[in-house]
C-alpha atoms as a PDB file:
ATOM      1  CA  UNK A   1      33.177   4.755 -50.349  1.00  0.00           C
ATOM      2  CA  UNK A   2      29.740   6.374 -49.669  1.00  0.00           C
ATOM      3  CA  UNK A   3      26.888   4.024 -50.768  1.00  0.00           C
ATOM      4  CA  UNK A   4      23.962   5.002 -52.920  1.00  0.00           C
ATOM      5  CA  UNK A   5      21.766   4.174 -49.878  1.00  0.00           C
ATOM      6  CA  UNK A   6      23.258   6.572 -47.699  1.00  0.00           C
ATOM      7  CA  UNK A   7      23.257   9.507 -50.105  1.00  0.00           C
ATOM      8  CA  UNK A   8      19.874   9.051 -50.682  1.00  0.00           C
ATOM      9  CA  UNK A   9      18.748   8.384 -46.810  1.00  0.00           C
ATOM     10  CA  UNK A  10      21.024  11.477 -46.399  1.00  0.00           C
ATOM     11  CA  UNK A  11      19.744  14.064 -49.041  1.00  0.00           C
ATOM     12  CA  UNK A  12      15.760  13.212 -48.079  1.00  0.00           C
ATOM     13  CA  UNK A  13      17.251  14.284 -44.527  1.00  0.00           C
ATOM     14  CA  UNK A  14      18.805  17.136 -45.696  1.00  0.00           C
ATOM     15  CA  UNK A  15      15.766  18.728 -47.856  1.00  0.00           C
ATOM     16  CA  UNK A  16      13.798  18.271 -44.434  1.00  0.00           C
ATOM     17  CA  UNK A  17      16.063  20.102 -42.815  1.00  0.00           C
ATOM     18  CA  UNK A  18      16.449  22.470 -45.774  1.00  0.00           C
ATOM     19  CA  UNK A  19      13.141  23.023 -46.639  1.00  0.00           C
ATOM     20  CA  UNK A  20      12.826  24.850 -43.321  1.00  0.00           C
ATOM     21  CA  UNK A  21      13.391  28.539 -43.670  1.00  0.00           C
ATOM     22  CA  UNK A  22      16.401  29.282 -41.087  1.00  0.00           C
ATOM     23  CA  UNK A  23      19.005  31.902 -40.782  1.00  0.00           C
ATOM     24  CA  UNK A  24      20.242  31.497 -45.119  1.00  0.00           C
ATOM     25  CA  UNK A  25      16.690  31.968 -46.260  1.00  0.00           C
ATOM     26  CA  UNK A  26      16.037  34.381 -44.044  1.00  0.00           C
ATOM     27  CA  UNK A  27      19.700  36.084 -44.931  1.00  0.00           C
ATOM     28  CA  UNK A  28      19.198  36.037 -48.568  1.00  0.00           C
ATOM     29  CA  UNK A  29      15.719  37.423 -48.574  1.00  0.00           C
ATOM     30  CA  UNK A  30      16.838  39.693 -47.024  1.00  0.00           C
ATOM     31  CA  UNK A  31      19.413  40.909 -49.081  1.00  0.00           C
ATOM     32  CA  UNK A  32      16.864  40.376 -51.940  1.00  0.00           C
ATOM     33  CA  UNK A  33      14.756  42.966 -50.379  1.00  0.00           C
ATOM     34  CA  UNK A  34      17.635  45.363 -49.555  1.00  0.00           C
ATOM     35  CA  UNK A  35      19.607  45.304 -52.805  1.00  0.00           C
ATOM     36  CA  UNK A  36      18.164  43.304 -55.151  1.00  0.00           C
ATOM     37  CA  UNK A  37      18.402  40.168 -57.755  1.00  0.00           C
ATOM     38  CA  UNK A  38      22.130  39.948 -58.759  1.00  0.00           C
ATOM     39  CA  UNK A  39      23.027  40.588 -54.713  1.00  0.00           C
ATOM     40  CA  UNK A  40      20.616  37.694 -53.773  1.00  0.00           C
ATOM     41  CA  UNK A  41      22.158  35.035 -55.845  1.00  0.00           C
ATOM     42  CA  UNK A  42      26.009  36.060 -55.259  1.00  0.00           C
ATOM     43  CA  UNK A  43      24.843  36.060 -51.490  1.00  0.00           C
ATOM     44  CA  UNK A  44      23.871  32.565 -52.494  1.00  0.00           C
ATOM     45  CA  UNK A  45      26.632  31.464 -53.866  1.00  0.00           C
ATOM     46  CA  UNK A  46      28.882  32.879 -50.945  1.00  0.00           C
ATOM     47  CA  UNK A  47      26.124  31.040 -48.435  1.00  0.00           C
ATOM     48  CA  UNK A  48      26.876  27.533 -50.129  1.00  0.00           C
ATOM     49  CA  UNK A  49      30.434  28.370 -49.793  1.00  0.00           C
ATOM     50  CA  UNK A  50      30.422  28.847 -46.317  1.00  0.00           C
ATOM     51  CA  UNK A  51      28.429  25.861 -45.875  1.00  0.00           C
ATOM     52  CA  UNK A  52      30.909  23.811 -47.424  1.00  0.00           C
ATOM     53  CA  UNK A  53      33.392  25.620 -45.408  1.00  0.00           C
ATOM     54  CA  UNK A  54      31.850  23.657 -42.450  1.00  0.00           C
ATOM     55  CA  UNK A  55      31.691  20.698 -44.432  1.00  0.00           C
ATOM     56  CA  UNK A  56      34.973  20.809 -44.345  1.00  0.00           C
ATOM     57  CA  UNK A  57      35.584  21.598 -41.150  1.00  0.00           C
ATOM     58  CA  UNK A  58      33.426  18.714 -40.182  1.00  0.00           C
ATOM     59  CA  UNK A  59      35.910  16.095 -42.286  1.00  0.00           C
ATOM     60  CA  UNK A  60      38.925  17.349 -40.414  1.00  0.00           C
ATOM     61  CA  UNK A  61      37.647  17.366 -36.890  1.00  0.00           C
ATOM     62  CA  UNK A  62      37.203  21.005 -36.616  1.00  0.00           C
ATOM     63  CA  UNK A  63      33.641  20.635 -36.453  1.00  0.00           C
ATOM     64  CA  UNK A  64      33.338  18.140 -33.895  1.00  0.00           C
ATOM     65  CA  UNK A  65      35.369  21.085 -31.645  1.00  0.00           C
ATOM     66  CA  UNK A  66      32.894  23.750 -32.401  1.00  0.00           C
ATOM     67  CA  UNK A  67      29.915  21.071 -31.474  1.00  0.00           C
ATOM     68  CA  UNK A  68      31.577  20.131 -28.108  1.00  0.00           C
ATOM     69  CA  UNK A  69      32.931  23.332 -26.949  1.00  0.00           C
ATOM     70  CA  UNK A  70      30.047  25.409 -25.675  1.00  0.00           C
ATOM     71  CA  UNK A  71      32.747  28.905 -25.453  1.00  0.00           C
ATOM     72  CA  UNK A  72      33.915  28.003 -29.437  1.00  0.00           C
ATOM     73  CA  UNK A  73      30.148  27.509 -30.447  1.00  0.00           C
ATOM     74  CA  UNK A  74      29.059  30.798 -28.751  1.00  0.00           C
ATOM     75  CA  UNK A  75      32.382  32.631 -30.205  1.00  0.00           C
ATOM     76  CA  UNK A  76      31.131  31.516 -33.872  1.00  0.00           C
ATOM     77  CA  UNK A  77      27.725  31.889 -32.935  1.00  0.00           C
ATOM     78  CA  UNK A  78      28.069  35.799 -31.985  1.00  0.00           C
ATOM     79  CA  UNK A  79      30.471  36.234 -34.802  1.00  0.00           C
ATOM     80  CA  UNK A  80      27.930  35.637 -37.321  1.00  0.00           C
ATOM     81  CA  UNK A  81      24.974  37.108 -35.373  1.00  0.00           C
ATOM     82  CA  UNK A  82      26.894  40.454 -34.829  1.00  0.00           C
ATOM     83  CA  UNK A  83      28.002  40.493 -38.485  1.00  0.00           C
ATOM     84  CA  UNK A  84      23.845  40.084 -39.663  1.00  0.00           C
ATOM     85  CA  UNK A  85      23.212  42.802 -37.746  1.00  0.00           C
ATOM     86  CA  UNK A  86      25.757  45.186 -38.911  1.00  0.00           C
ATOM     87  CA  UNK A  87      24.866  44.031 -42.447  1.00  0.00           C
ATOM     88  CA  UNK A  88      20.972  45.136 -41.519  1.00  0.00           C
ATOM     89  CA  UNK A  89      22.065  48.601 -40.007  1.00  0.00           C
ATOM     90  CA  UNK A  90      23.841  49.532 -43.160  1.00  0.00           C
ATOM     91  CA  UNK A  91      20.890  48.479 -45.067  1.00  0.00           C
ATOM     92  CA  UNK A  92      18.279  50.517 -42.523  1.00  0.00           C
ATOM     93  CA  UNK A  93      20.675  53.703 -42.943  1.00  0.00           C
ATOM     94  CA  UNK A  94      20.679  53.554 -46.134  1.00  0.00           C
ATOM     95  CA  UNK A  95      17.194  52.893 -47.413  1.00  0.00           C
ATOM     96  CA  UNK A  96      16.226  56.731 -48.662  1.00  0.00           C
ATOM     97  CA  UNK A  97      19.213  56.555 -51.106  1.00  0.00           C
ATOM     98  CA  UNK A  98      17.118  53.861 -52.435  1.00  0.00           C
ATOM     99  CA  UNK A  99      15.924  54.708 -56.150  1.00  0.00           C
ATOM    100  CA  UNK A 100      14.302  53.514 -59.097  1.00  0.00           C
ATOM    101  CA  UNK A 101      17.954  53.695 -61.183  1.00  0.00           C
ATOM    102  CA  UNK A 102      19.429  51.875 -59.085  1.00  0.00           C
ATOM    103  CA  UNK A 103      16.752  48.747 -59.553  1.00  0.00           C
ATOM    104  CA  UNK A 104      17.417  48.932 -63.004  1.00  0.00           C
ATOM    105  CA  UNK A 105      20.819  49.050 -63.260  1.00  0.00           C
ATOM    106  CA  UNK A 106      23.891  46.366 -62.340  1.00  0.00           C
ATOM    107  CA  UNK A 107      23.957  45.652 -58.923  1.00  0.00           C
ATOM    108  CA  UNK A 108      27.870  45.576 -59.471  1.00  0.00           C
ATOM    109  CA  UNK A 109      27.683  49.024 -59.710  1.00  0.00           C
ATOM    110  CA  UNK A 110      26.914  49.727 -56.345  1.00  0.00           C
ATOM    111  CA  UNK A 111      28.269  46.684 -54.517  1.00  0.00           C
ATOM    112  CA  UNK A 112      31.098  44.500 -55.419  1.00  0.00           C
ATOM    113  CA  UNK A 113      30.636  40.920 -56.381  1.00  0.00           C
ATOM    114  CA  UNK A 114      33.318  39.933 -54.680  1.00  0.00           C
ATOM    115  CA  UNK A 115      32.389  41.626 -51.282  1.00  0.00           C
ATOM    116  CA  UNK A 116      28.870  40.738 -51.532  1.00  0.00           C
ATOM    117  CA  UNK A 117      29.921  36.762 -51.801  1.00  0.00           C
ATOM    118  CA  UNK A 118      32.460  37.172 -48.713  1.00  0.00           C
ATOM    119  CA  UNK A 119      29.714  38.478 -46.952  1.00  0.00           C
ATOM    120  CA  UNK A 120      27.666  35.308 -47.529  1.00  0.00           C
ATOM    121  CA  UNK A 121      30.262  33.301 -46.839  1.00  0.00           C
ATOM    122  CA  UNK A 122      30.602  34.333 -43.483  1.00  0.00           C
ATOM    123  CA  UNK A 123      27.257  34.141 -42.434  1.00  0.00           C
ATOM    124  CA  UNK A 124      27.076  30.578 -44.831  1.00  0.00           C
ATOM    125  CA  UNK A 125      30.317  29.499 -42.409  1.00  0.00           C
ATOM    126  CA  UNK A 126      28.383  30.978 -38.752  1.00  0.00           C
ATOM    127  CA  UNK A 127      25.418  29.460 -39.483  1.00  0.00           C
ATOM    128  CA  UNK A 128      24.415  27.623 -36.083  1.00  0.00           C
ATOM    129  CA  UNK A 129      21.873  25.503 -37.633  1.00  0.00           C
ATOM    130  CA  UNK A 130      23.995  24.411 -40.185  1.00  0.00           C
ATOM    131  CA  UNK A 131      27.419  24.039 -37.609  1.00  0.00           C
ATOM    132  CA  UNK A 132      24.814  21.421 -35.630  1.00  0.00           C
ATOM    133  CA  UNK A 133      23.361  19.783 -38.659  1.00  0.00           C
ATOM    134  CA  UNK A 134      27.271  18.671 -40.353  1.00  0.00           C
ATOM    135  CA  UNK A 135      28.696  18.277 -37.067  1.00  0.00           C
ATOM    136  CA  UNK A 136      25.796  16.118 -35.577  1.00  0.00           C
ATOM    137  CA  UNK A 137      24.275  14.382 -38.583  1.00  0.00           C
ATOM    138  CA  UNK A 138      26.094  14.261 -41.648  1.00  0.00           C
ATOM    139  CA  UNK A 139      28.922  11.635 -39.550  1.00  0.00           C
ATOM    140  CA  UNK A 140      26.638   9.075 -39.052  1.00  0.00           C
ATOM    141  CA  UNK A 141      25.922   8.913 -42.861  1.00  0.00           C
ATOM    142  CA  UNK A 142      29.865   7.866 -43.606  1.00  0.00           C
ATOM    143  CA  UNK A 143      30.901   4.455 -43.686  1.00  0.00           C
ATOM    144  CA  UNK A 144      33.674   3.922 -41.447  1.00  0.00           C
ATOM    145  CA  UNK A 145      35.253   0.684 -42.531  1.00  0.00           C
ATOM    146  CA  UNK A 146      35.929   1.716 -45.987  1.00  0.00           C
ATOM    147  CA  UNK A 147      38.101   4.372 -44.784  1.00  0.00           C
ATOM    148  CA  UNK A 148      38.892   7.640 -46.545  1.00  0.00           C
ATOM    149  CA  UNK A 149      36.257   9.112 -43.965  1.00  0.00           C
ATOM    150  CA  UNK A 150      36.624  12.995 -44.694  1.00  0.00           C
ATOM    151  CA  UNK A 151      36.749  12.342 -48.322  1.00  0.00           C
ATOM    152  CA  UNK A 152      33.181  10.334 -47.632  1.00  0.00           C
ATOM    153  CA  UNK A 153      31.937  13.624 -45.725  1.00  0.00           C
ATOM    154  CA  UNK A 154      32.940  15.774 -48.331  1.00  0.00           C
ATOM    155  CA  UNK A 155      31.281  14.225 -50.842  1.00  0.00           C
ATOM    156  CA  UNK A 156      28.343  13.552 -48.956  1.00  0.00           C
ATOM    157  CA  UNK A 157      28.305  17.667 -48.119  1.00  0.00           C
ATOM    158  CA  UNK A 158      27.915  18.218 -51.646  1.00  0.00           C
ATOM    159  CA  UNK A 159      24.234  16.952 -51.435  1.00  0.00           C
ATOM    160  CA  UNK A 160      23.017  19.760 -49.207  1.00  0.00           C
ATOM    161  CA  UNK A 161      24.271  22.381 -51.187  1.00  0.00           C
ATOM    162  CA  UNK A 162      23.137  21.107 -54.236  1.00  0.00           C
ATOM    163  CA  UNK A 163      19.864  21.238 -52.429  1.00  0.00           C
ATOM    164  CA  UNK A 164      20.557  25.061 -50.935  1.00  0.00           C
ATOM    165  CA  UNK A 165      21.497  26.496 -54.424  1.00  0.00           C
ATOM    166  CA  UNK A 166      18.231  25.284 -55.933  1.00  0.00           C
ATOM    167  CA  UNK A 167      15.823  26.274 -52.340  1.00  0.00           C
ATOM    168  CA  UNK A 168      17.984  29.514 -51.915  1.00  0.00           C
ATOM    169  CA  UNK A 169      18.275  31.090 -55.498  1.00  0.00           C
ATOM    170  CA  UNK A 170      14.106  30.430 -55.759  1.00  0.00           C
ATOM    171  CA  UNK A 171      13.886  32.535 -52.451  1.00  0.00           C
ATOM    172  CA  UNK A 172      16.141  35.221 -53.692  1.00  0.00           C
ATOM    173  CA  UNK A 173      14.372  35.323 -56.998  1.00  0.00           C
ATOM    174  CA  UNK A 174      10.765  35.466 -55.511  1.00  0.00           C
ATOM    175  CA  UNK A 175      12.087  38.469 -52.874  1.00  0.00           C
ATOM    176  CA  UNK A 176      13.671  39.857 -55.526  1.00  0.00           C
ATOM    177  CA  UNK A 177      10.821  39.785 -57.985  1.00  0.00           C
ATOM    178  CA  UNK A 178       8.657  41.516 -55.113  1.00  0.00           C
ATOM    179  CA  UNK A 179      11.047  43.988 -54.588  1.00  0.00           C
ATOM    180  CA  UNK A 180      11.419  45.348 -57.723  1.00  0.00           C
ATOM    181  CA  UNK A 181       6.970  45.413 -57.888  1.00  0.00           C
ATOM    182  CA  UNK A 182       8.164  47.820 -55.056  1.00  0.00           C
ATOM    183  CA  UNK A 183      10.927  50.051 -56.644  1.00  0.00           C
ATOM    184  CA  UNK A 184       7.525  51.571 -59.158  1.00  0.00           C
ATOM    185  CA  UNK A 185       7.478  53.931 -56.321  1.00  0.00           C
ATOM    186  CA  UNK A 186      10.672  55.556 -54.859  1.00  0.00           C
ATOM    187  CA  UNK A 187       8.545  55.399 -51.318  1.00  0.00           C
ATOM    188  CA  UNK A 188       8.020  51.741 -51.303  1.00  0.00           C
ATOM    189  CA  UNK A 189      11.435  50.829 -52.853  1.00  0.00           C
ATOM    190  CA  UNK A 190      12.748  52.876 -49.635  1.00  0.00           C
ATOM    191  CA  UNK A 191      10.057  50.847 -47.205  1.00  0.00           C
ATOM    192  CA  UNK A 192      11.103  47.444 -48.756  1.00  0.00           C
ATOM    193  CA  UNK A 193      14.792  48.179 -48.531  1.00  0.00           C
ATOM    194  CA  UNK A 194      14.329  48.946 -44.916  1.00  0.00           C
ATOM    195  CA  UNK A 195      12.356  45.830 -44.597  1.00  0.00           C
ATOM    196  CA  UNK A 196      15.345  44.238 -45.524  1.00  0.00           C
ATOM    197  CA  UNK A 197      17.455  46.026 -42.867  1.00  0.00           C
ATOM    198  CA  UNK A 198      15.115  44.917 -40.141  1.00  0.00           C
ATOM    199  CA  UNK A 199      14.851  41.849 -41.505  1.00  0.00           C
ATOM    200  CA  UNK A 200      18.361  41.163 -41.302  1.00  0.00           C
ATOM    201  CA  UNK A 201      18.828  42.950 -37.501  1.00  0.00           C
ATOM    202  CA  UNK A 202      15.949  40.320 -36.509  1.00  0.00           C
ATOM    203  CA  UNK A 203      17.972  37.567 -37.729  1.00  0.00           C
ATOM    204  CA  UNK A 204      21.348  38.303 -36.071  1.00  0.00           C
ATOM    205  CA  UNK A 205      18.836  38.997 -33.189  1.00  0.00           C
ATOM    206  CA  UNK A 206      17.534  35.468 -33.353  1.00  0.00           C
ATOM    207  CA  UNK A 207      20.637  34.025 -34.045  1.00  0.00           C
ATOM    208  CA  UNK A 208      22.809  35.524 -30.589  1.00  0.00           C
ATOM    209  CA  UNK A 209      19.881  33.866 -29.105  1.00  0.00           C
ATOM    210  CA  UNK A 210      19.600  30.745 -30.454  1.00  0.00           C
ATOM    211  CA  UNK A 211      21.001  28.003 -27.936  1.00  0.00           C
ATOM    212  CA  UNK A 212      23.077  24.343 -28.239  1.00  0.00           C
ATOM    213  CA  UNK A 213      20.798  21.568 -29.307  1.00  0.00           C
ATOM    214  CA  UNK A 214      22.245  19.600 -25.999  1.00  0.00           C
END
């Protein structure tokens, strides 16, 4: 099975790699800004779930598919990117309906748990940093002649989420803890949310252009 030495080579890789604000970060601040604390963490918890969708992926040899074919890579790629930006235009639009209530009270009130964690999930699973990091680094971390390789890879996956959750949810909380500075006036709540929007656009942007680490 995995060695002791290998998860720790691999999670000191990982928090490198982590510590780095990419296209999660950027997501859940984001949706910090946009809608708040309880929408930050359950996109969170949907991002580490599509992460570990990839993980997963990675184990079975799906993710060594996406990393070689450049039409598959693009195809997730554009899926995510054009999913970010919808996300931010429904945010932008909706920014003046922004108000001081609806700070204060449960964010399940105005957006489903359930939806709001789906949406993280998707962008968590369309992530191209993270589709290059599993696919390219996290196999060359397993040891290959004690068998049970996916089982290694899914364990091993584990470490970087571990690591997400505890980066990700201080992001959200610290956007979140601006935002609702923000929400004393109606007029800033409305700028912030917008913020959030844009924010969001930019990163779907960023993300249709980013290209294959070849």
């Amino acid at each position: 099975m995995v060695s002791w030495g290998s998860v720790v080579a691999f999670a000191a890789l990982a928090l490198l790699v982590i510590a780095v604000p990419g296209p999660s970060v950027l997501f859940v601040i984001g949706r910090a800004l946009a809608h708040g604390r309880r929408t930050a963490l359950a996109s969170v918890l949907g991002n580490l779930l599509g992460s570990y969708l990839l993980v997963t992926a990675v184990a079975w040899g799906l993710g060594a598919l996406v990393e070689t074919s450049a039409v598959v890579f693009t195809v997730v790629k554009l899926a995510g990117a054009v999913y970010l930006v919808h996300l931010g235009v429904h945010a932008f639009r909706h920014r003046k309906a922004l108000r001081v209530t609806d700070v204060e009270a449960p964010a399940a009130e105005r957006r489903g748990d359930l939806r709001t964690v789906l949406d993280g999930a998707l962008v968590g699973a369309t992530n191209p940093k993270g589709i290059v990091f599993f696919a390219a680094v996290l196999p060359q971390f397993v040891n290959h002649s004690t068998g049970h390789v996916p089982l290694q890879m899914m364990l091993l996956g584990l470490v970087p989420v571990a690591i997400g959750l505890i980066t990700d949810t201080a992001w959200g909380l610290g956007a979140s803890a601006a935002r609702s500075w923000f929400a004393r006036s109606e007029r800033r709540l409305s700028m912030v949310g917008g913020a959030g929007g844009l924010a969001m656009i930019g990163l779907g942007v960023t993300v249709a252009a980013t290209g294959r680490a070849d």
